[in-house]
PDB file of N, CA and C in Angstrom:
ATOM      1  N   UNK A   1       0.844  -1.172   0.000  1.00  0.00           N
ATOM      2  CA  UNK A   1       0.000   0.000   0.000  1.00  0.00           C
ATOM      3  C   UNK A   1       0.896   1.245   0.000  1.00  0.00           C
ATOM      4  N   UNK A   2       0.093   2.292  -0.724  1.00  0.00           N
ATOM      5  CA  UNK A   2       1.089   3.858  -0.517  1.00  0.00           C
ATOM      6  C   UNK A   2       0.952   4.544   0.450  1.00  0.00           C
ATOM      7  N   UNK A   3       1.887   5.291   0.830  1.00  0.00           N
ATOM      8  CA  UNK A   3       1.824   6.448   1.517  1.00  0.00           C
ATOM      9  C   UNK A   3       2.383   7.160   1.162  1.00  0.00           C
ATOM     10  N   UNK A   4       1.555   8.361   1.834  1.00  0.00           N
ATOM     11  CA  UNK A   4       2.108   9.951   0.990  1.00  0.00           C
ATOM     12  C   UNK A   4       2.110  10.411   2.103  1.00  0.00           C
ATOM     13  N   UNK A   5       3.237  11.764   2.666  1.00  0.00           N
ATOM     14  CA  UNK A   5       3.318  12.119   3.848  1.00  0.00           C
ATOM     15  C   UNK A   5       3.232  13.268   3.532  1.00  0.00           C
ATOM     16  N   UNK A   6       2.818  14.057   4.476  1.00  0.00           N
ATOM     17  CA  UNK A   6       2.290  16.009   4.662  1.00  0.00           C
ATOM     18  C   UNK A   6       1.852  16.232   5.816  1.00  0.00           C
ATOM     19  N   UNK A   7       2.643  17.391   5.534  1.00  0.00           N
ATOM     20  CA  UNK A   7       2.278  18.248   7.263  1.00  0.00           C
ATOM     21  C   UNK A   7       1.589  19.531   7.129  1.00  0.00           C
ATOM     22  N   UNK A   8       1.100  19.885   8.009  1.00  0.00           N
ATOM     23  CA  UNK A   8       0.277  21.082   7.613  1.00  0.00           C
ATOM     24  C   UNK A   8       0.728  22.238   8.273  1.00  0.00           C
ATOM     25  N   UNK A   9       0.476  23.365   7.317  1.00  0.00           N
ATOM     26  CA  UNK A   9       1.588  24.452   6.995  1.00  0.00           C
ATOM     27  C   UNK A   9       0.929  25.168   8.067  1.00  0.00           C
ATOM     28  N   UNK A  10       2.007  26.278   8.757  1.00  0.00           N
ATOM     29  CA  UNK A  10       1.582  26.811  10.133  1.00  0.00           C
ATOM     30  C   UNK A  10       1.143  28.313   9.269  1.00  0.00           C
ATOM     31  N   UNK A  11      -0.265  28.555   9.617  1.00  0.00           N
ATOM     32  CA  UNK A  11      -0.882  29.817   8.928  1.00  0.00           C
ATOM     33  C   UNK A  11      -1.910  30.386  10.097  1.00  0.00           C
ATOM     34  N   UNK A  12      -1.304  31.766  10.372  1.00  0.00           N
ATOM     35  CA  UNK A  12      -2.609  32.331  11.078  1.00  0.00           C
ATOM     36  C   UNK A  12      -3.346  32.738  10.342  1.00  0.00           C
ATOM     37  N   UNK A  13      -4.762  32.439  10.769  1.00  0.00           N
ATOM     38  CA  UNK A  13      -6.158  33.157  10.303  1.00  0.00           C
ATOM     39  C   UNK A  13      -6.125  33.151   8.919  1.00  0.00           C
ATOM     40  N   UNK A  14      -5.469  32.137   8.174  1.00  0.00           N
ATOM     41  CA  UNK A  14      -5.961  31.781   7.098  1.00  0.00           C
ATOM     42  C   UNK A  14      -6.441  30.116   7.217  1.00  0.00           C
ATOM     43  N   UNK A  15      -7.143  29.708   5.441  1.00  0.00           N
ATOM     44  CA  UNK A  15      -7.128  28.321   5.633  1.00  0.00           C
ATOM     45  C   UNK A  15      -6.417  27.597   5.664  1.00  0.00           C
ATOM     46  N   UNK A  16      -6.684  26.216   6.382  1.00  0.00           N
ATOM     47  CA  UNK A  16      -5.251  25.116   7.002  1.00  0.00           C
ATOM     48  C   UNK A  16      -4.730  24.630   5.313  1.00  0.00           C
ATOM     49  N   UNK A  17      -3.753  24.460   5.236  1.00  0.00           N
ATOM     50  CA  UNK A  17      -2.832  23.872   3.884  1.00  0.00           C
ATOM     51  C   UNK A  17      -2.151  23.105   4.493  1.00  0.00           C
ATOM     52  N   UNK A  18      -1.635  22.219   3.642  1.00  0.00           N
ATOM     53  CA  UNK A  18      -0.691  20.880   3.810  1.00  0.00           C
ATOM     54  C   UNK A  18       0.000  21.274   2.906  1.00  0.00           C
ATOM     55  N   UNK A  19       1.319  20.287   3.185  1.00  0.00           N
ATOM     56  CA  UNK A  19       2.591  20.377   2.039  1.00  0.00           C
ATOM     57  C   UNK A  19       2.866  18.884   2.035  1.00  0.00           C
ATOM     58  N   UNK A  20       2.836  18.427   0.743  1.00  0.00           N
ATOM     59  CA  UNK A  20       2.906  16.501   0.395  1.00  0.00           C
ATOM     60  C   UNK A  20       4.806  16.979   0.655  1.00  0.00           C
ATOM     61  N   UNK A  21       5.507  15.856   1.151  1.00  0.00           N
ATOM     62  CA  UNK A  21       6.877  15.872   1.242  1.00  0.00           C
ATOM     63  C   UNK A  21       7.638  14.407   0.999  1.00  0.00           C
ATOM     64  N   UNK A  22       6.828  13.384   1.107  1.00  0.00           N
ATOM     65  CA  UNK A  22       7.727  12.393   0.605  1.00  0.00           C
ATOM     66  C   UNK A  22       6.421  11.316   0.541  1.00  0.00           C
ATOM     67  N   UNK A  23       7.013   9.967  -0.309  1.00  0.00           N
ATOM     68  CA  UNK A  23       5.926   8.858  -0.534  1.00  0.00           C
ATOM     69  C   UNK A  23       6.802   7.743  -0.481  1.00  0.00           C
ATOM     70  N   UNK A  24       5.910   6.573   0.369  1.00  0.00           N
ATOM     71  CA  UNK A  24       6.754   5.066   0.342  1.00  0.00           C
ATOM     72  C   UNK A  24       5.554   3.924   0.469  1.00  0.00           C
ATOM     73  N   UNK A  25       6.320   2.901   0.995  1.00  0.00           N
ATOM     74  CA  UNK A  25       4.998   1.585   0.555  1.00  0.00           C
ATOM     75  C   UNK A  25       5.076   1.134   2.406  1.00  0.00           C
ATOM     76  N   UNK A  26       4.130   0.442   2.427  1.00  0.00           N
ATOM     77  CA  UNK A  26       3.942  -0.239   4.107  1.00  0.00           C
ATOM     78  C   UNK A  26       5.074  -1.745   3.840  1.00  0.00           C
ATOM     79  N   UNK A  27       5.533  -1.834   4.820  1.00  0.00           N
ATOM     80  CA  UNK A  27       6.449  -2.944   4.682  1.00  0.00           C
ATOM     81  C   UNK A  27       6.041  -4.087   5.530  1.00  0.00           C
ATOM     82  N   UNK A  28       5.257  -3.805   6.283  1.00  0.00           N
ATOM     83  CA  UNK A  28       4.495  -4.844   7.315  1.00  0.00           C
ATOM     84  C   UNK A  28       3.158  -3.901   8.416  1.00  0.00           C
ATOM     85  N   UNK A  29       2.497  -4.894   9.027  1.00  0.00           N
ATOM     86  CA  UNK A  29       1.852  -4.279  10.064  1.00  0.00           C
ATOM     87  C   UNK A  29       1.887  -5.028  10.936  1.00  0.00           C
ATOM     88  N   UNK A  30       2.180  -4.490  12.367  1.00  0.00           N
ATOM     89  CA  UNK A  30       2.100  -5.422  13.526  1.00  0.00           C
ATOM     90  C   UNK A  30       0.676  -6.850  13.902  1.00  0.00           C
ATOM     91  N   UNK A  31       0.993  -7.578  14.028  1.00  0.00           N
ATOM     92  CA  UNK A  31      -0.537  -8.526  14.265  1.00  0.00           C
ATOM     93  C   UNK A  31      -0.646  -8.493  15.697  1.00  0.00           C
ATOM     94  N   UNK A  32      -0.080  -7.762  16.493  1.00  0.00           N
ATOM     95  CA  UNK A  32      -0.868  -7.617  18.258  1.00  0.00           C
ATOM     96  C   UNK A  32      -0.767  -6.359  17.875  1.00  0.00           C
ATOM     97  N   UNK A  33      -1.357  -5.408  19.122  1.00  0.00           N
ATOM     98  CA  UNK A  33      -1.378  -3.871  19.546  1.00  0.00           C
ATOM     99  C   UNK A  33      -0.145  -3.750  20.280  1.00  0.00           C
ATOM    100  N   UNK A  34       0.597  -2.530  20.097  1.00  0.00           N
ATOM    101  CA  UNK A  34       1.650  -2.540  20.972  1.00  0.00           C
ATOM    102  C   UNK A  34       1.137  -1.879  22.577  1.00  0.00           C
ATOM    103  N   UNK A  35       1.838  -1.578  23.090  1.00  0.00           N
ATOM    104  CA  UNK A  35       1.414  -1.002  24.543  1.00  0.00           C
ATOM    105  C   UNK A  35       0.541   0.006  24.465  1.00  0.00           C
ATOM    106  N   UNK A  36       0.230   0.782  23.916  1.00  0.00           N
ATOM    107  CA  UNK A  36      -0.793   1.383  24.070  1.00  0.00           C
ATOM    108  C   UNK A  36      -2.167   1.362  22.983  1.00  0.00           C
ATOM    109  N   UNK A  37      -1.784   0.006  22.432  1.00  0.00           N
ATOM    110  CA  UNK A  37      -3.424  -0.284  22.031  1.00  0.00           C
ATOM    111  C   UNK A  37      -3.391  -0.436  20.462  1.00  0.00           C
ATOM    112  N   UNK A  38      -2.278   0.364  19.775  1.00  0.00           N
ATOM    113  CA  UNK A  38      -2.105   0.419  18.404  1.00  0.00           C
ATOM    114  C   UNK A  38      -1.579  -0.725  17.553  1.00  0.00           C
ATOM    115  N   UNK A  39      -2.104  -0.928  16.338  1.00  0.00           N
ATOM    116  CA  UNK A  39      -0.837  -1.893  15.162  1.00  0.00           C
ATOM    117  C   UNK A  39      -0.348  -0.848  14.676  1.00  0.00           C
ATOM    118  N   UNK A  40       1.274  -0.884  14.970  1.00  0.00           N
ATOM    119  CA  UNK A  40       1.852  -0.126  14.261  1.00  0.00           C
ATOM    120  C   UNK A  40       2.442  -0.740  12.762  1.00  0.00           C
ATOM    121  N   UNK A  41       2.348   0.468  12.052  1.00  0.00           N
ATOM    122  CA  UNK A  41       3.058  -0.073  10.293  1.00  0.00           C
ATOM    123  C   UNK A  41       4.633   0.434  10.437  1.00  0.00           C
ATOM    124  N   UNK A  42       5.267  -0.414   9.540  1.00  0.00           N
ATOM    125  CA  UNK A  42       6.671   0.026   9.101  1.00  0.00           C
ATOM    126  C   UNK A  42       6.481   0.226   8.194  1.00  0.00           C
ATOM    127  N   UNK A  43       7.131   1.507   7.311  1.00  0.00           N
ATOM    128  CA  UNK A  43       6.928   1.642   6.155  1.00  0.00           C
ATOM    129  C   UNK A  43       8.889   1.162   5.118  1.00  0.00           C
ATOM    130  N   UNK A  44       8.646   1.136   4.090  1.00  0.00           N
ATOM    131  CA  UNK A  44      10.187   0.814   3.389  1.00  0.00           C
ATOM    132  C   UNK A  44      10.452   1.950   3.487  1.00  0.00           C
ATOM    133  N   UNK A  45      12.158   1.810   3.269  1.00  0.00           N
ATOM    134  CA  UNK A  45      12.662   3.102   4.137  1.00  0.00           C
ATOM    135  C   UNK A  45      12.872   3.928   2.936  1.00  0.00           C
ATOM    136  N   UNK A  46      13.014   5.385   3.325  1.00  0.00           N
ATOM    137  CA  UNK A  46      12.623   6.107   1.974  1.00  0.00           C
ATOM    138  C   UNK A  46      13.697   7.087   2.335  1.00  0.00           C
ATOM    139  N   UNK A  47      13.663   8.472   1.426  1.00  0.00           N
ATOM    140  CA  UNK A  47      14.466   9.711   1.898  1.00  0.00           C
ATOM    141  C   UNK A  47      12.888  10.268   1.381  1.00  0.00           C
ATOM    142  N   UNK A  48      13.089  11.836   2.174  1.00  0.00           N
ATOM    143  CA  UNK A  48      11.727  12.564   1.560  1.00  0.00           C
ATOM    144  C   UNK A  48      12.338  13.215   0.225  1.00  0.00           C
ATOM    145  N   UNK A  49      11.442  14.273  -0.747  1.00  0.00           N
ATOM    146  CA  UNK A  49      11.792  14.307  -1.330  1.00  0.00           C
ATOM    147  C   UNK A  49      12.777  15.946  -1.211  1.00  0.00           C
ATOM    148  N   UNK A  50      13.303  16.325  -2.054  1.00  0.00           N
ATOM    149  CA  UNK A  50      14.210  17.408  -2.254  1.00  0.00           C
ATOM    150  C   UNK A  50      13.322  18.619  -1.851  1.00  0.00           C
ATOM    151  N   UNK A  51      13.691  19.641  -1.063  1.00  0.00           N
ATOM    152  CA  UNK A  51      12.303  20.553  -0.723  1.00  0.00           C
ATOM    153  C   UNK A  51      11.856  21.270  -1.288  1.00  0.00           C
ATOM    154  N   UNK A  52      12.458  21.657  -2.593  1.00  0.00           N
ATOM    155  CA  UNK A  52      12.323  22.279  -3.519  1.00  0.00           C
ATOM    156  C   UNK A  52      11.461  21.808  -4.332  1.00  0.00           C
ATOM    157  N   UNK A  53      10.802  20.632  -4.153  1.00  0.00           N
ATOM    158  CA  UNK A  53       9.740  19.490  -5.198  1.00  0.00           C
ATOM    159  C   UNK A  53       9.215  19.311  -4.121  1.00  0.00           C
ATOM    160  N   UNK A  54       8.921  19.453  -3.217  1.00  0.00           N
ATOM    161  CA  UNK A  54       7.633  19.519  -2.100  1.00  0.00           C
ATOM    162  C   UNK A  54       6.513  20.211  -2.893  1.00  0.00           C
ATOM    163  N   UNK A  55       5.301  19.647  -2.456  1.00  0.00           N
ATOM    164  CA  UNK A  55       4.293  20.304  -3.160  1.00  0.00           C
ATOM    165  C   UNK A  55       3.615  21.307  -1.808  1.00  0.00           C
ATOM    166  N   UNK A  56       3.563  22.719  -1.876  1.00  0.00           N
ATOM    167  CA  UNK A  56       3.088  23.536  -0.907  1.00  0.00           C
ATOM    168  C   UNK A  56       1.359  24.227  -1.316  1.00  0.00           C
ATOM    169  N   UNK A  57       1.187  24.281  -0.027  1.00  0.00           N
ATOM    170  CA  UNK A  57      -0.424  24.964  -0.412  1.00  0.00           C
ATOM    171  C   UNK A  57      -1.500  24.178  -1.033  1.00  0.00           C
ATOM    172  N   UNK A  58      -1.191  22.549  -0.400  1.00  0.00           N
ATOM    173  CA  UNK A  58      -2.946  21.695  -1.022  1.00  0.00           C
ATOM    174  C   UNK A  58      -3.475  22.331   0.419  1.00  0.00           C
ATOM    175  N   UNK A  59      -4.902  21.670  -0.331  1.00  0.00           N
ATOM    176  CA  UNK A  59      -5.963  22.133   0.704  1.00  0.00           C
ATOM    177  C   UNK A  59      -6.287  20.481   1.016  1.00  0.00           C
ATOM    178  N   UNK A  60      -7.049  19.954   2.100  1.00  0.00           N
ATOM    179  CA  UNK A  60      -7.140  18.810   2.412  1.00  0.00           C
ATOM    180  C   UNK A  60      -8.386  18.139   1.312  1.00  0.00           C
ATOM    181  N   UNK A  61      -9.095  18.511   0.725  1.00  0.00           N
ATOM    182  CA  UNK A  61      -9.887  17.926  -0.410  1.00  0.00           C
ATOM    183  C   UNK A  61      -8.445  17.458  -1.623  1.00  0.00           C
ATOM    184  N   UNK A  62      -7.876  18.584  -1.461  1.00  0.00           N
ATOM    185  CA  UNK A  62      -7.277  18.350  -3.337  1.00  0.00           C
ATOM    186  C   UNK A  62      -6.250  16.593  -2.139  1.00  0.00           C
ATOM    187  N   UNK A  63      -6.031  16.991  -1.206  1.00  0.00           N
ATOM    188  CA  UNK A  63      -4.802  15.457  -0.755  1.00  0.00           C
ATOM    189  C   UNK A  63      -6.063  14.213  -0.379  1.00  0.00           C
ATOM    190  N   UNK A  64      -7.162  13.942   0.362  1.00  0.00           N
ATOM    191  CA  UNK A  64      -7.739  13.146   0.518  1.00  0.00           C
ATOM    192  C   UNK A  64      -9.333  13.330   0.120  1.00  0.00           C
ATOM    193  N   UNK A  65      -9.585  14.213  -0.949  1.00  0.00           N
ATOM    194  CA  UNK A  65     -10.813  14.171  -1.370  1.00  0.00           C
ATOM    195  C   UNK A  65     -12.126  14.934  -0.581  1.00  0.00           C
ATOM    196  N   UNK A  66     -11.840  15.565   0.655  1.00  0.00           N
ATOM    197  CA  UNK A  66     -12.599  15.897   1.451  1.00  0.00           C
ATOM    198  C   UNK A  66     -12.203  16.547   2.786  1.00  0.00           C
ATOM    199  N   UNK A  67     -12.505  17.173   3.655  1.00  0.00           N
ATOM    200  CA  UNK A  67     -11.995  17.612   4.660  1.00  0.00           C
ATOM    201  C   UNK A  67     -11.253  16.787   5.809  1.00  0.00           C
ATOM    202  N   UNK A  68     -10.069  16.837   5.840  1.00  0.00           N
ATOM    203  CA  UNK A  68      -9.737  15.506   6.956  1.00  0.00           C
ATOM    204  C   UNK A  68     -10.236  15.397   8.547  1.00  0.00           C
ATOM    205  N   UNK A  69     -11.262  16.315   8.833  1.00  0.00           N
ATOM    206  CA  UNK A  69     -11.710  15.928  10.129  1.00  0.00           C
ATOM    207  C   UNK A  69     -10.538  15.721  11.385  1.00  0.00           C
ATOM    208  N   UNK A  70     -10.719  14.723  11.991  1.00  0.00           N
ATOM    209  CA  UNK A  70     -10.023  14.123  13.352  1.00  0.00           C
ATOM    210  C   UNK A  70      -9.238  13.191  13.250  1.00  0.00           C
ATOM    211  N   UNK A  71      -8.071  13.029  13.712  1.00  0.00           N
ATOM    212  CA  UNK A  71      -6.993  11.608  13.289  1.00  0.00           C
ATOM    213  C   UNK A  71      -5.584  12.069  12.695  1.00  0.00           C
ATOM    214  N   UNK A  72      -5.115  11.380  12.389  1.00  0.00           N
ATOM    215  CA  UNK A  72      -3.730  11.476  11.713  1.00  0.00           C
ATOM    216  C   UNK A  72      -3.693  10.749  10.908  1.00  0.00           C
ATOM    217  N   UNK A  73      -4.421  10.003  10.017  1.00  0.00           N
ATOM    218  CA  UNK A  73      -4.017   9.679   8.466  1.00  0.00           C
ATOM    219  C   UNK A  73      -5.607   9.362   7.917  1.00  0.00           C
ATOM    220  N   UNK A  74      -5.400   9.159   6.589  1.00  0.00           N
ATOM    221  CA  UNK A  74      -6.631   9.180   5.936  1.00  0.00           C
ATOM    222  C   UNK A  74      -6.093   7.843   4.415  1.00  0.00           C
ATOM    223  N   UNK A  75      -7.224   7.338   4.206  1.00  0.00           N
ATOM    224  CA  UNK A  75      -7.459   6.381   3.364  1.00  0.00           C
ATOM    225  C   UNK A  75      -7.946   7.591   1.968  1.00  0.00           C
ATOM    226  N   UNK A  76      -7.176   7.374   0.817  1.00  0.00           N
ATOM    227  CA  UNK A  76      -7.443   8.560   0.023  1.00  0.00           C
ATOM    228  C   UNK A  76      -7.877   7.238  -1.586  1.00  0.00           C
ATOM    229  N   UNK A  77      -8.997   7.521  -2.312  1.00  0.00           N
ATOM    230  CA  UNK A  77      -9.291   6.829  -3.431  1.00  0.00           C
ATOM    231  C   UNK A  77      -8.427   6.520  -4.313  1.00  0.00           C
ATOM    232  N   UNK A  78      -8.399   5.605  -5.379  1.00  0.00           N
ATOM    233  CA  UNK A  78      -6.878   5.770  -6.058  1.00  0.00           C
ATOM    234  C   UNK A  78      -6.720   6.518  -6.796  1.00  0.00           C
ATOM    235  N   UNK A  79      -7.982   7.262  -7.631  1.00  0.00           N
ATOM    236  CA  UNK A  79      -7.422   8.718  -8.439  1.00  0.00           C
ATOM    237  C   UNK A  79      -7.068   9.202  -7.491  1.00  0.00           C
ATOM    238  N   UNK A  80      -7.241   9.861  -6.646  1.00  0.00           N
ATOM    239  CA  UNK A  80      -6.143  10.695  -5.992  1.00  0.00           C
ATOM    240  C   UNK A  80      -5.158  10.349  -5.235  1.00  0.00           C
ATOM    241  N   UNK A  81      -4.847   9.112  -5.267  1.00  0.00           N
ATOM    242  CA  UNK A  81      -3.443   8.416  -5.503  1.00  0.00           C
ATOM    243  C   UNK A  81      -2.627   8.963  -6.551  1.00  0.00           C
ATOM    244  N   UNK A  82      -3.146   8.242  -7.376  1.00  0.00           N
ATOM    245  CA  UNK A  82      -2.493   8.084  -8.730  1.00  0.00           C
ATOM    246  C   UNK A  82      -1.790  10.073  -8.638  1.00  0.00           C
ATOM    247  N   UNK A  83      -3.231  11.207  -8.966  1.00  0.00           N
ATOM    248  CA  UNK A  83      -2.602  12.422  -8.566  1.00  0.00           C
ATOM    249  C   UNK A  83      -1.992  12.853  -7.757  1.00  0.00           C
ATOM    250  N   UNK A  84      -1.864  12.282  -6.684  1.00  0.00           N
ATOM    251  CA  UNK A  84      -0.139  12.685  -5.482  1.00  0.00           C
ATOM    252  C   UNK A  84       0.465  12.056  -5.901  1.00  0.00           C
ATOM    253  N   UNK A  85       0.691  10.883  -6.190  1.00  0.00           N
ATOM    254  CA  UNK A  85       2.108  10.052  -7.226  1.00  0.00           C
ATOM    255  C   UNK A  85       2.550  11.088  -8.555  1.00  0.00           C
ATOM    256  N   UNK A  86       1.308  11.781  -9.197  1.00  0.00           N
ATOM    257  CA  UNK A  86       2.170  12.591 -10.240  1.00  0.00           C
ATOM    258  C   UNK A  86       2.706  14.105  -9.656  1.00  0.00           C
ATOM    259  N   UNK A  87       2.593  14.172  -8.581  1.00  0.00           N
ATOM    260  CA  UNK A  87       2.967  15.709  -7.515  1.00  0.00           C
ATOM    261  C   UNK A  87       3.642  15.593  -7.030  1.00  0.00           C
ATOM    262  N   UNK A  88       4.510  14.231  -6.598  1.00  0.00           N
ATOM    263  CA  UNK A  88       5.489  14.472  -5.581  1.00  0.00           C
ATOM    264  C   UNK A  88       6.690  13.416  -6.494  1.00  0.00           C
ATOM    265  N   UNK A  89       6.715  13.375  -8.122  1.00  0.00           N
ATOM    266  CA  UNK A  89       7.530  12.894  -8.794  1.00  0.00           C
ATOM    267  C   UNK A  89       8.917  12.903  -8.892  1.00  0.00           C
ATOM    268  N   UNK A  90       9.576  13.873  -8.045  1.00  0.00           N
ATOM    269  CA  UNK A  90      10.634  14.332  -7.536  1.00  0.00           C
ATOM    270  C   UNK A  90      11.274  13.546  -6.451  1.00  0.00           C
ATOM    271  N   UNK A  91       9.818  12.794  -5.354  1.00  0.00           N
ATOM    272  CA  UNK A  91      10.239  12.283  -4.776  1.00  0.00           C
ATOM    273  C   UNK A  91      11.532  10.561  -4.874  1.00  0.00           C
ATOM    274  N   UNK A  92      12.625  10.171  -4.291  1.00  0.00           N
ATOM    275  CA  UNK A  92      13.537   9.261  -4.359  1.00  0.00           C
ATOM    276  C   UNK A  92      12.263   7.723  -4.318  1.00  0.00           C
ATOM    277  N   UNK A  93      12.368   6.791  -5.229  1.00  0.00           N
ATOM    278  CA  UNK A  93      11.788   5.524  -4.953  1.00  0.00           C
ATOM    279  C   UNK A  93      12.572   4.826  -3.686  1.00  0.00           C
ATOM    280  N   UNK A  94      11.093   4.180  -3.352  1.00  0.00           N
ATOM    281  CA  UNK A  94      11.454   2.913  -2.778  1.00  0.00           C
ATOM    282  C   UNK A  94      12.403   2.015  -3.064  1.00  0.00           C
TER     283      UNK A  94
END
């Protein structure tokens, strides 16, 4: 499975933006919870990408289709897969 990683850009009193910064694949997932309740994933080890090919200023629809609400990651459709795979092309492969 992919992952695409972004953090969201520190803006007063405007709207929240993200910046996509690097993409890799899951390399396993834990089969118990660790100590506090979670399966954690390993992902293959990556470099992010060059910061200069960072993509700055998505809004959370254009990265997961919709407002990301509550949580820390989101399940995103594969067109908009496929479109963060062509945005962060800069980024180093797996």
């Amino acid at each position: 499975m992919r992952v695409f990683f972004v953090f969201r850009e520190v803006r007063k009193n405007k709207p929240r933006r993200y910046t996509l910064w690097g993409k890799t694949t899951i390399k396993t997932i834990d089969s118990f919870p660790g100590t506090r309740g979670y399966y954690y994933m390993h992902f293959e080890r990556f470099d992010p990408a060059p910061r200069h090919k960072w993509r700055m200023n998505l809004s959370a629809a254009g990265i997961a289709g919709k407002a990301f609400g509550s949580g820390i990651y989101r399940y995103v459709p594969s067109a908009i897969a496929q479109q963060l795979e062509g945005m962060i092309q800069g980024c180093p492969e797996t």
